[in-house]
C-alpha atoms as a PDB file:
ATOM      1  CA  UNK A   1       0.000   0.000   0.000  1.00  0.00           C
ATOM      2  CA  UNK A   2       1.481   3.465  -0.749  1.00  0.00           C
ATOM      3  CA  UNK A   3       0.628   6.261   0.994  1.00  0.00           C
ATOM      4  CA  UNK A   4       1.347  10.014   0.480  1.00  0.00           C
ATOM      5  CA  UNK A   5       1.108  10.796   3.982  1.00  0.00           C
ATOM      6  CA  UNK A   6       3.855  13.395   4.576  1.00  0.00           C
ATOM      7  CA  UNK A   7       6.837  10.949   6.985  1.00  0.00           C
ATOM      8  CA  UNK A   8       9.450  12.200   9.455  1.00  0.00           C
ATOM      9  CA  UNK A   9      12.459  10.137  10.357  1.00  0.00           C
ATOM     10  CA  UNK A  10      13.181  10.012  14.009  1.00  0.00           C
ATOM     11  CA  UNK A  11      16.010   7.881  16.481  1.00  0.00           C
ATOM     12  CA  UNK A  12      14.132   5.732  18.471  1.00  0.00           C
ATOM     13  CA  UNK A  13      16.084   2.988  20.783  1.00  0.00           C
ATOM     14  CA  UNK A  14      14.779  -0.437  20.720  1.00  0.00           C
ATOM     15  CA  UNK A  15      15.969  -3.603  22.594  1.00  0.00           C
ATOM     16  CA  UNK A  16      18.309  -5.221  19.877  1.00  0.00           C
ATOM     17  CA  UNK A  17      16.961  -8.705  20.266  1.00  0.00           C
ATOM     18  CA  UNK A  18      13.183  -7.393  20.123  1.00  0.00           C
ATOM     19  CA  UNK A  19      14.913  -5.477  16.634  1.00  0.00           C
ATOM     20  CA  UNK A  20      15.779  -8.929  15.678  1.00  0.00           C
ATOM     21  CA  UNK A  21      12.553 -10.067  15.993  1.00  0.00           C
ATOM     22  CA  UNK A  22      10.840  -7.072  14.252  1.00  0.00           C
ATOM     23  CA  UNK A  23      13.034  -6.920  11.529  1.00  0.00           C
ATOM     24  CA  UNK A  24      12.717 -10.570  10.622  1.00  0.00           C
ATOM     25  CA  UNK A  25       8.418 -10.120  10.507  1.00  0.00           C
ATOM     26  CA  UNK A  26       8.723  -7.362   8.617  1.00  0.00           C
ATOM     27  CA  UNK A  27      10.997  -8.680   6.011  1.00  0.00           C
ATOM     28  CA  UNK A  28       8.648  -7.605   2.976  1.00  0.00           C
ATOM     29  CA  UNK A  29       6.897  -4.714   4.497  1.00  0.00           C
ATOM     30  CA  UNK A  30      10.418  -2.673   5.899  1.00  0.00           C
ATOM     31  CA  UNK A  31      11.090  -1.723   9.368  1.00  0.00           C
ATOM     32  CA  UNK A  32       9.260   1.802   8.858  1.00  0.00           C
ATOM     33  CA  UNK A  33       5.776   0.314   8.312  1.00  0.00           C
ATOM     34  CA  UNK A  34       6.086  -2.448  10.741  1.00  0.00           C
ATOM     35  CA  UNK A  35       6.862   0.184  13.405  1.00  0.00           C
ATOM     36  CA  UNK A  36       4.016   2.891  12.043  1.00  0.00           C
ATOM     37  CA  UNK A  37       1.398  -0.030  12.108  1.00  0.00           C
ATOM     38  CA  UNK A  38       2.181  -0.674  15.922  1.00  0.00           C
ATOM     39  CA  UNK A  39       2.074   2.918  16.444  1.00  0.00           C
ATOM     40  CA  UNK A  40      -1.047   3.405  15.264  1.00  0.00           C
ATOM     41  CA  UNK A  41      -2.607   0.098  17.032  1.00  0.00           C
ATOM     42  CA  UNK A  42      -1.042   0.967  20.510  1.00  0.00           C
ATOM     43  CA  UNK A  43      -2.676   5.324  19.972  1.00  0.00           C
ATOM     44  CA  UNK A  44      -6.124   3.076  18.680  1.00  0.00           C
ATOM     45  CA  UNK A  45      -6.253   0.710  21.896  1.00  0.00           C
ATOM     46  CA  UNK A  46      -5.215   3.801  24.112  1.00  0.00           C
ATOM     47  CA  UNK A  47      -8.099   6.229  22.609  1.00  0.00           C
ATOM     48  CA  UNK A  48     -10.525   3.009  23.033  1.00  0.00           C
ATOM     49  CA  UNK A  49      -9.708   2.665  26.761  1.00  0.00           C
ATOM     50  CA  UNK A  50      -9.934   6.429  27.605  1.00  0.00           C
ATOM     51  CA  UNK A  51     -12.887   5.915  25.872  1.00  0.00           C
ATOM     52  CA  UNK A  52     -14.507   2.971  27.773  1.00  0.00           C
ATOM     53  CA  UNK A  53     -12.930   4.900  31.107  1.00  0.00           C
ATOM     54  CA  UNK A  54     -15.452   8.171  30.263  1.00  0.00           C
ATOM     55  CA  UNK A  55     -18.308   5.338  29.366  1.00  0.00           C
ATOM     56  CA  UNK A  56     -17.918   3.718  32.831  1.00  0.00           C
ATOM     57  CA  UNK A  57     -17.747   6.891  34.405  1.00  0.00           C
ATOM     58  CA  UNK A  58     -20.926   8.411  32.616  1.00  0.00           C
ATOM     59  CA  UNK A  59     -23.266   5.137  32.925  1.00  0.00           C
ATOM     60  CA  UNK A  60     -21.612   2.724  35.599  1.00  0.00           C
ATOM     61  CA  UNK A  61     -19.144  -0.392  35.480  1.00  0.00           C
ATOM     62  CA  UNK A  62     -20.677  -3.077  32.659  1.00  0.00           C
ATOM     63  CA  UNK A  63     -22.268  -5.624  34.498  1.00  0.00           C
ATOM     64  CA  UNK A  64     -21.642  -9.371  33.358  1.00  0.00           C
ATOM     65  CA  UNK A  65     -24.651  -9.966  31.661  1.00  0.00           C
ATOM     66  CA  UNK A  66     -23.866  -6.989  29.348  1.00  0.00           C
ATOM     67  CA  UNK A  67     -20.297  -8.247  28.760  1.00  0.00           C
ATOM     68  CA  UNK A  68     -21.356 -11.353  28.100  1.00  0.00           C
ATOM     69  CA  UNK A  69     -23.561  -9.962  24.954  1.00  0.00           C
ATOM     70  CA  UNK A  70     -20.725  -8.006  24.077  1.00  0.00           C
ATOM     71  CA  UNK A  71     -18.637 -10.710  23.857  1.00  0.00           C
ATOM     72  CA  UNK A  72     -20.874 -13.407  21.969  1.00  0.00           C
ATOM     73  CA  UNK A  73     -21.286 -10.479  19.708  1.00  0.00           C
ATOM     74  CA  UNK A  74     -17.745  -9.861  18.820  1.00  0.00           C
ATOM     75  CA  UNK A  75     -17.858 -13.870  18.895  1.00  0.00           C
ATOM     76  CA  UNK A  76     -20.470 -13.732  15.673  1.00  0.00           C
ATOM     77  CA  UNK A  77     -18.574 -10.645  14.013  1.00  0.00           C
ATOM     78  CA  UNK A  78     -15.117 -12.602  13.763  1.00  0.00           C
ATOM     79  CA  UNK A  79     -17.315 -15.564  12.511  1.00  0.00           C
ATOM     80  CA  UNK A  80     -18.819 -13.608  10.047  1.00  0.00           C
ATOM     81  CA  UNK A  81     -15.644 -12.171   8.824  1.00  0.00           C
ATOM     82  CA  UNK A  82     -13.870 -15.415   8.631  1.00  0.00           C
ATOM     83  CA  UNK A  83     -16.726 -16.741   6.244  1.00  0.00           C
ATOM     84  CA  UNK A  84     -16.516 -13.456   4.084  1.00  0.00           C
ATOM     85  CA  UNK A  85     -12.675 -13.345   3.690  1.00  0.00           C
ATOM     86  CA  UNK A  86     -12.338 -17.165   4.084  1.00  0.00           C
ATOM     87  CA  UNK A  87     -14.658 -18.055   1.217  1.00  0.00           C
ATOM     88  CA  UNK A  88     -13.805 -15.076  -0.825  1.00  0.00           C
ATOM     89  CA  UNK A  89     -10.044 -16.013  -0.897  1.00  0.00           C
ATOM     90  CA  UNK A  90     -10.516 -19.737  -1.664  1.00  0.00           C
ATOM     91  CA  UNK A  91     -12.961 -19.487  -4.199  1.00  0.00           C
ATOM     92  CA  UNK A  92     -12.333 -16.718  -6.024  1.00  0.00           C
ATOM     93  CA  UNK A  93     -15.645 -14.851  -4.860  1.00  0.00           C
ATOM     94  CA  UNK A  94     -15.715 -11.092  -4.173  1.00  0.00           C
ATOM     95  CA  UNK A  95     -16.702 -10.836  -0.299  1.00  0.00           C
END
């Protein structure tokens, strides 16, 4: 994917064996993407838990019945996108 976002190159220091590790995963993709893509998963998941912080604090904790339903539901959304992708890639099919 190429993207004409405007990039700046920075110095970060990383543990050399966990560079080992990231370099060898992102093999095809380069070191710069494999690094932005984490970035941008670890600024998602902490935006999602202030969010869910403020939600608990406007309505009250999630009670166990609710999480339950929350979690079948996520439960039926990876299903759901296993059989579109799944059967899409092996047969040929759009999804």
């Amino acid at each position: 994917m190429v993207s004409s976002m405007a990039t700046k190159k920075v110095t970060v220091t990383i543990p050399e064996d966990l560079l080992d590790e990231i370099r060898s995963e992102a093999s095809e993709r380069g070191l710069s993407a494999y690094v932005a893509e984490a970035l941008r998963f670890k600024r998602d998941r902490d935006r999602l838990r202030e969010l869910a912080d403020w939600l608990q604090e406007e309505h009250g904790p999630v009670t166990e019945d609710e999480r339950a339903a929350a979690l079948a539901e996520l439960d039926d959304l990876d299903a759901e996108h296993l059989r579109r992708h799944g059967a899409g890639h092996r047969s040929g099919e759009a999804a």
